[in-house]
N, C-alpha and C. Protein backbone atom coordinates (compact mmCIF):
# COMPACT_ATOMS: atom_id res chain seq x y z
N UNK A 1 30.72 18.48 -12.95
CA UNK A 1 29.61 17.55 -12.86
C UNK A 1 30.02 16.39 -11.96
N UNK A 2 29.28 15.98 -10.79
CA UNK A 2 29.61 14.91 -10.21
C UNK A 2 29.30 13.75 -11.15
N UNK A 3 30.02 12.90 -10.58
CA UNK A 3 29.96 11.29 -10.99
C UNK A 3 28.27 10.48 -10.74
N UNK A 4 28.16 9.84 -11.39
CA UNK A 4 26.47 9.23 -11.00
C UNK A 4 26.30 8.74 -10.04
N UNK A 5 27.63 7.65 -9.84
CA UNK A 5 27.40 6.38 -8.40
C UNK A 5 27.45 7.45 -7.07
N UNK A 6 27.73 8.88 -7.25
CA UNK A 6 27.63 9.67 -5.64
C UNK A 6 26.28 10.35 -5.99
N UNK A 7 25.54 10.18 -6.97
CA UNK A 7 24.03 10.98 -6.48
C UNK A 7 23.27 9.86 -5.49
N UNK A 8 23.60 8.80 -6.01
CA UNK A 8 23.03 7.37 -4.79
C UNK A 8 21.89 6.36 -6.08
N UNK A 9 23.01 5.02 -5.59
CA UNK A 9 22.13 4.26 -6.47
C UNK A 9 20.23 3.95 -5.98
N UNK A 10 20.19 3.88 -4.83
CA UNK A 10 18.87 4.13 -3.88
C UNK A 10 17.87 4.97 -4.30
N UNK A 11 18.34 5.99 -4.57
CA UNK A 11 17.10 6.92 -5.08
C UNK A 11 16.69 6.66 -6.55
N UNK A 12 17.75 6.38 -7.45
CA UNK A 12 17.48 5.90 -8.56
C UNK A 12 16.53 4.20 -8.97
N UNK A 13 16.99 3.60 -7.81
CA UNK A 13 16.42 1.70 -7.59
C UNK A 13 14.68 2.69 -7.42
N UNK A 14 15.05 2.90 -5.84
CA UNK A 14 13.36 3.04 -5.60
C UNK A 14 12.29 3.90 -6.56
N UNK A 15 13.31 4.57 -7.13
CA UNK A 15 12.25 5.57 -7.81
C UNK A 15 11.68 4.14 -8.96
N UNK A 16 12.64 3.24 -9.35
CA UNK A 16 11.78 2.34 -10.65
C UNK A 16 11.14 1.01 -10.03
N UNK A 17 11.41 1.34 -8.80
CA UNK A 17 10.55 -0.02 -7.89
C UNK A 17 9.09 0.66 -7.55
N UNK A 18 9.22 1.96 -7.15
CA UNK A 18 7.73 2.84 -6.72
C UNK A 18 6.98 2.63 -8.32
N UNK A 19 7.67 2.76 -9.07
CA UNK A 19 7.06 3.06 -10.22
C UNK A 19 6.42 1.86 -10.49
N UNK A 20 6.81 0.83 -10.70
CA UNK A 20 6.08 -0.79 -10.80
C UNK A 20 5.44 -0.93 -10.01
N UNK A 21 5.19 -0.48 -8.71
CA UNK A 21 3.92 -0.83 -7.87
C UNK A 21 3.03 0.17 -7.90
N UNK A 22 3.38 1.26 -8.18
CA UNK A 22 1.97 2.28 -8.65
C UNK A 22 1.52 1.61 -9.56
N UNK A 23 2.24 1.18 -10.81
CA UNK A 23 1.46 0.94 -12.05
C UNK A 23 1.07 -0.70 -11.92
N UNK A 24 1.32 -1.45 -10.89
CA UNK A 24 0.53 -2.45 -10.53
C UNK A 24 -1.01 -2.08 -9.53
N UNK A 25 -0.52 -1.13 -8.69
CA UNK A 25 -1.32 -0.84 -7.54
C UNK A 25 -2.34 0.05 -8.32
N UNK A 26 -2.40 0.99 -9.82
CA UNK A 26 -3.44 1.95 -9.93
C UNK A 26 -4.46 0.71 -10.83
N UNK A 27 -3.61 -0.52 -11.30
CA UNK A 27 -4.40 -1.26 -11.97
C UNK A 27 -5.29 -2.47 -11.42
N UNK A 28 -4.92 -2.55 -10.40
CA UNK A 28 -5.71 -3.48 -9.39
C UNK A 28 -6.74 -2.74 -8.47
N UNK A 29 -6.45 -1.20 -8.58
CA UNK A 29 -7.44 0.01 -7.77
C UNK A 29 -8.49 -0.09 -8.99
N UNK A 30 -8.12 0.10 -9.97
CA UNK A 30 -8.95 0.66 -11.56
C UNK A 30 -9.95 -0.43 -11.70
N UNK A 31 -9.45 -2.16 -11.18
CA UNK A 31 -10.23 -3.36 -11.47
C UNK A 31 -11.31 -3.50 -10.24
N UNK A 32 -10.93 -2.91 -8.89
CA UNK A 32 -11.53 -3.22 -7.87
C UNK A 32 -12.19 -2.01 -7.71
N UNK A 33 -12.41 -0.85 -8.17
CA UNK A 33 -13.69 0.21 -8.24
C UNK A 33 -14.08 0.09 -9.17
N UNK A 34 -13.80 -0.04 -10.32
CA UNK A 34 -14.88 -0.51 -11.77
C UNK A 34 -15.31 -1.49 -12.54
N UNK A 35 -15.07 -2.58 -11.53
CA UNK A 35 -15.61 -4.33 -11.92
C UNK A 35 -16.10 -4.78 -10.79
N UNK A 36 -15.27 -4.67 -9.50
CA UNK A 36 -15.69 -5.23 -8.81
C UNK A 36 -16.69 -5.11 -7.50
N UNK A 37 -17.39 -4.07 -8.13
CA UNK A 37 -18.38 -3.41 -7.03
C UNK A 37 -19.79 -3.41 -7.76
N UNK A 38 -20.53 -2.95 -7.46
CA UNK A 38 -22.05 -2.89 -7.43
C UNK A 38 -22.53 -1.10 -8.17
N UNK A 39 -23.15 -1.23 -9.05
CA UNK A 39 -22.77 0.03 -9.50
C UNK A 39 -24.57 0.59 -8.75
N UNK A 40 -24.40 2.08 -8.83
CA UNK A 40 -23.61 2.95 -8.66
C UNK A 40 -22.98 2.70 -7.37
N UNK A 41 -21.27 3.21 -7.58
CA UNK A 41 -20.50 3.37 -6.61
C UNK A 41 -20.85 4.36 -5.78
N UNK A 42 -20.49 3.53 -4.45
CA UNK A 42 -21.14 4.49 -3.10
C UNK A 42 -19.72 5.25 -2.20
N UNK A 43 -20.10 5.78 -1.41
CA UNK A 43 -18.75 6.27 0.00
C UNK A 43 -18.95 5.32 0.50
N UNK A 44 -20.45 4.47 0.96
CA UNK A 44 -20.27 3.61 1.97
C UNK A 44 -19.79 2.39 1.73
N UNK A 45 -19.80 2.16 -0.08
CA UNK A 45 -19.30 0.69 -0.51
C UNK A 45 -17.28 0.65 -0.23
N UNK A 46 -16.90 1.82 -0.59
CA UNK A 46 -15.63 2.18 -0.46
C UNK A 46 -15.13 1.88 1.16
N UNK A 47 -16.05 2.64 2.08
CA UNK A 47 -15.72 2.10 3.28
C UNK A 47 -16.12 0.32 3.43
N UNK A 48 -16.73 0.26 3.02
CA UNK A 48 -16.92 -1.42 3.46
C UNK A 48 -15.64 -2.07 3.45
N UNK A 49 -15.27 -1.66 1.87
CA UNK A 49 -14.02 -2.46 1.42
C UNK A 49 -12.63 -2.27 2.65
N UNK A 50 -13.03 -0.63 3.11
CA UNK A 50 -11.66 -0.44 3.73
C UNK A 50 -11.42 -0.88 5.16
N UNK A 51 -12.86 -1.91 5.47
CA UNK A 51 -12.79 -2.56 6.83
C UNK A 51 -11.88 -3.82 6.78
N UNK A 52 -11.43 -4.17 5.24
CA UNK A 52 -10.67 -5.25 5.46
C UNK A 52 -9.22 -5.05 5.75
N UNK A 53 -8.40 -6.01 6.15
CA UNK A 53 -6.80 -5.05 6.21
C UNK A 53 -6.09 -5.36 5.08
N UNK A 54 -6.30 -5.81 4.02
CA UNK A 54 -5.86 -6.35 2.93
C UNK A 54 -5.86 -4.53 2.22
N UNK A 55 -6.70 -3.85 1.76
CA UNK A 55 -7.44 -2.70 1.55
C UNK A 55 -7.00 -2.01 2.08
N UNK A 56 -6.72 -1.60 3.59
CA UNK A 56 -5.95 -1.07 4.18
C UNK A 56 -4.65 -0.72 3.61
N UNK A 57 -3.74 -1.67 4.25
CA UNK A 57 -2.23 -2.07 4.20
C UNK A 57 -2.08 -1.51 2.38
N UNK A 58 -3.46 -2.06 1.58
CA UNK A 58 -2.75 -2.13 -0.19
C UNK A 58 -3.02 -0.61 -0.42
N UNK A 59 -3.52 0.17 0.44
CA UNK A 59 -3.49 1.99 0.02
C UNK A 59 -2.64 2.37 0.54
N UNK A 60 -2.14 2.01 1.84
CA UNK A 60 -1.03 2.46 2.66
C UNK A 60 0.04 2.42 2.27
N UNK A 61 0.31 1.05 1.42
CA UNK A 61 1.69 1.23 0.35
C UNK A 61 1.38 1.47 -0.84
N UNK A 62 -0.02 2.36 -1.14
CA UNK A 62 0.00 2.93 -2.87
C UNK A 62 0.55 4.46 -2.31
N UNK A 63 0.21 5.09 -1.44
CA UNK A 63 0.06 6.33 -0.97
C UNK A 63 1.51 6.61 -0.29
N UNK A 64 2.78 5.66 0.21
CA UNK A 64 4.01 5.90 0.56
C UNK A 64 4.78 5.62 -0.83
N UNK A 65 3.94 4.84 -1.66
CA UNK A 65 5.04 4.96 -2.79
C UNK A 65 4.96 6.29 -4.01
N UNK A 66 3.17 6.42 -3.91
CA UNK A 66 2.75 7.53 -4.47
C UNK A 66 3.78 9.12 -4.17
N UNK A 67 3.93 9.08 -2.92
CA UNK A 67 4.77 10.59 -2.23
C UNK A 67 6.12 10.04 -2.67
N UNK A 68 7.04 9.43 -2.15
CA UNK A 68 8.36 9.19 -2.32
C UNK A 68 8.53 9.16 -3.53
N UNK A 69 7.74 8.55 -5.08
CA UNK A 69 7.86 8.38 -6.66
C UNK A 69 7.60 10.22 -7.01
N UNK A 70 6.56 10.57 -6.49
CA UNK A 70 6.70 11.90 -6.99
C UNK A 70 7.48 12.92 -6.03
N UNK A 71 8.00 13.11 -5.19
CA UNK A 71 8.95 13.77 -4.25
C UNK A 71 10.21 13.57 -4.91
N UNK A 72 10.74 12.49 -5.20
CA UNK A 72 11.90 12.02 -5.98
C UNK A 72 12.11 12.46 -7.42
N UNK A 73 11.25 12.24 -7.74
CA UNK A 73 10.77 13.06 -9.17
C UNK A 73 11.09 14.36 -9.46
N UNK A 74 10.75 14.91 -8.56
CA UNK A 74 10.74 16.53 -8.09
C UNK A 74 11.62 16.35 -8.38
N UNK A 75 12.39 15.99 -7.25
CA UNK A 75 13.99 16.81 -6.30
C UNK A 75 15.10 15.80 -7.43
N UNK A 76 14.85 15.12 -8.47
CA UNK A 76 15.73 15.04 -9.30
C UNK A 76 15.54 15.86 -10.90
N UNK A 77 14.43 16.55 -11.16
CA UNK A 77 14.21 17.73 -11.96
C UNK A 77 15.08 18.94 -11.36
N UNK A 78 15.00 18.85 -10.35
CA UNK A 78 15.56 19.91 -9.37
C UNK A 78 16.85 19.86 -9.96
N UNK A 79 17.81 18.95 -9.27
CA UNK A 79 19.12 18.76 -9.02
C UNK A 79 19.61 18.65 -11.00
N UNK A 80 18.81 18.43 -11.80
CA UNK A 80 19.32 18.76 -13.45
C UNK A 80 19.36 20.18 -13.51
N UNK A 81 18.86 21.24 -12.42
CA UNK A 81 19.66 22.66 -12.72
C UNK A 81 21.40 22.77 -12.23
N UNK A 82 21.84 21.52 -11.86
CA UNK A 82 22.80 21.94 -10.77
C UNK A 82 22.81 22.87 -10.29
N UNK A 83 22.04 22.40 -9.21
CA UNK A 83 22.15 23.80 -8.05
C UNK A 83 23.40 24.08 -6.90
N UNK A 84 23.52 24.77 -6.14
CA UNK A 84 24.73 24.84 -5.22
C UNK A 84 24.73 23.46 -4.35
N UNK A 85 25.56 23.17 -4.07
CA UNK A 85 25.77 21.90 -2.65
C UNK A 85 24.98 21.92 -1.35
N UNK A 86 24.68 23.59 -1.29
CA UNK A 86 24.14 23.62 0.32
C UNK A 86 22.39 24.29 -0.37
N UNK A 87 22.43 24.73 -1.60
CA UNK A 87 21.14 24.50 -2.10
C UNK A 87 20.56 22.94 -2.62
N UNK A 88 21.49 22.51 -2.82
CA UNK A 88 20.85 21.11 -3.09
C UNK A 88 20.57 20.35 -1.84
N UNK A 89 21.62 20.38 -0.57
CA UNK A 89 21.06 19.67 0.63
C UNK A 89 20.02 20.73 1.09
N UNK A 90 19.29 21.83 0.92
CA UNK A 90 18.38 22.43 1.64
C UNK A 90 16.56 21.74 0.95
N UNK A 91 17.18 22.03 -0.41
CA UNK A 91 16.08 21.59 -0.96
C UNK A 91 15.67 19.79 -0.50
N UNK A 92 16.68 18.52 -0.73
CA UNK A 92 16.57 17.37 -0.36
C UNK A 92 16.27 17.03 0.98
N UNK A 93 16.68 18.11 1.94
CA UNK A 93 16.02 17.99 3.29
C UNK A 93 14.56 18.36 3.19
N UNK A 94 14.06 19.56 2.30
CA UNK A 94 12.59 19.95 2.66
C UNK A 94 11.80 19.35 1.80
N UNK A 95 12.39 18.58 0.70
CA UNK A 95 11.53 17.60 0.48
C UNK A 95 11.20 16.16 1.36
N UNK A 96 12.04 16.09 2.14
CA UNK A 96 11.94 14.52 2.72
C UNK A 96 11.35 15.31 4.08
N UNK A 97 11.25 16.63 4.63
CA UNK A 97 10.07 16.97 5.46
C UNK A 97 8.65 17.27 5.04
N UNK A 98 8.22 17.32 3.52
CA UNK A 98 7.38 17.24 3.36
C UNK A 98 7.01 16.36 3.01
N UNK A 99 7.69 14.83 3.07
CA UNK A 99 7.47 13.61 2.55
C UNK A 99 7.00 13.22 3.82
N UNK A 100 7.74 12.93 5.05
CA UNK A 100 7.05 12.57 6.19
C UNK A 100 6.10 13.24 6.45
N UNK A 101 5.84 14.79 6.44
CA UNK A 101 4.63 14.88 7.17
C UNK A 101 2.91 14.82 6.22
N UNK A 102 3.49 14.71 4.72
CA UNK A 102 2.10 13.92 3.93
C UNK A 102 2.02 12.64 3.97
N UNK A 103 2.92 12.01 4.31
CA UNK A 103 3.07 10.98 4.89
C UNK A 103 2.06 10.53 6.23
N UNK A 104 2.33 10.83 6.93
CA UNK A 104 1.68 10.86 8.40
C UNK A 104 0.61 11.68 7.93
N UNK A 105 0.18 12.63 7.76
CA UNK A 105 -1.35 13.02 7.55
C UNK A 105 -2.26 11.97 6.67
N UNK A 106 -1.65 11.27 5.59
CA UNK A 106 -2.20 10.32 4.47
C UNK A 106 -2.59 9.01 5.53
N UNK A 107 -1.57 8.34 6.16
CA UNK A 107 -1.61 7.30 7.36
C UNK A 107 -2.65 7.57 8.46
N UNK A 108 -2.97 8.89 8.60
CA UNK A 108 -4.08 9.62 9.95
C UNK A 108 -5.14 9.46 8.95
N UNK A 109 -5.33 10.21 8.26
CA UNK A 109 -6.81 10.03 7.12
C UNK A 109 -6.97 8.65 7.16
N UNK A 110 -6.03 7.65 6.36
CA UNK A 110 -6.18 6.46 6.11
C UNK A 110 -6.67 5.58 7.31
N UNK A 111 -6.11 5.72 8.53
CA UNK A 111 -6.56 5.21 9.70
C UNK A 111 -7.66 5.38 9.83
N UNK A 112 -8.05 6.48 10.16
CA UNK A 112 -9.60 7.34 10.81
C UNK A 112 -10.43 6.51 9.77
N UNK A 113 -10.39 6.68 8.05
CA UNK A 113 -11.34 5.68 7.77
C UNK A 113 -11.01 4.39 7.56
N UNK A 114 -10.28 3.76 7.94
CA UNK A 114 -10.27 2.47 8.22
C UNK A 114 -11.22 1.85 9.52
N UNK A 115 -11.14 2.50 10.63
CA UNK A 115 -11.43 2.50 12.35
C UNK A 115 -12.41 2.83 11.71
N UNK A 116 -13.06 3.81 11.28
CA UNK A 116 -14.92 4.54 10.59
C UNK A 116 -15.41 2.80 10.13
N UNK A 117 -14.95 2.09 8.83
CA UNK A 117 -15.14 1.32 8.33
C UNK A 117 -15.29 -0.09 9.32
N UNK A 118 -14.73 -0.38 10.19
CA UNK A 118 -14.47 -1.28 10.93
C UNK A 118 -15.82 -1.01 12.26
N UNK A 119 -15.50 0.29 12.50
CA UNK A 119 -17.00 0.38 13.65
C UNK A 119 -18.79 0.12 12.49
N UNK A 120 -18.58 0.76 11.59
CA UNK A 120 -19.69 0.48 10.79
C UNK A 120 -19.79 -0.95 10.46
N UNK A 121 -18.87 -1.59 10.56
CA UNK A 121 -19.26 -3.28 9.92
C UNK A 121 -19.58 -3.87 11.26
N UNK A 122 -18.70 -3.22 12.32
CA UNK A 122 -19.57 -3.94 13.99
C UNK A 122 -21.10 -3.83 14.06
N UNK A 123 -21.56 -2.62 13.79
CA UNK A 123 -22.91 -2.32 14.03
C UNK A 123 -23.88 -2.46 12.58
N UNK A 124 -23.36 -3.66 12.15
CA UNK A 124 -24.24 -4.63 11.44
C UNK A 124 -24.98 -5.23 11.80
């Protein structure tokens, strides 16, 4: 069994730092779609909101902490089988390639309706 301080104190920090800002970030999402809007909730009220960059930026870091908290998650369920050395770096590499590229697709979605939201509030 390896020692703890070589699995990396980093993955262990961020995983309980992601975790406090999801569970800050799903409770300030939970207050600002079900108090602070106009009921019934619309697509277009959602875009309104996402013309601001406050809204922006605060999904952009729910959605990088969202992937990295559960990716990490994973790949340390994983590594409690002790798996081989060159199975464990195969698996920790293809999780951190599927972390960047939901990553970057989440950031492209997120953009496109942000820019959607922002041309619709011009042509007010």
């Amino acid at each position: 069994m390896r020692p703890a301080y070589r699995e990396g104190l980093w993955p262990w920090l961020l995983q309980r730092v992601t975790a406090v800002i999801l569970a800050v970030g799903l409770l300030v999402h939970f207050v600002a779609v079900h108090f602070m809007v106009k009921r019934p909730l619309s697509f277009d009220q959602i875009r309104e909101r996402m013309a601001t960059p406050f809204w922006a930026i605060f999904d952009g870091i729910l959605l990088a902490c969202a992937i990295y908290h559960g990716l990490n998650g994973a790949l340390g369920i994983f590594q409690d089988f002790n798996p081989r050395p060159g199975v464990r770096r195969f698996v920790g590499a293809l999780a951190g390639v599927v972390g960047v590229l939901t990553l970057a697709y989440g950031v492209y979605v997120l953009a496109y309706h942000v820019q959607a939201a922002q041309y619709l509030a011009l042509r007010k």
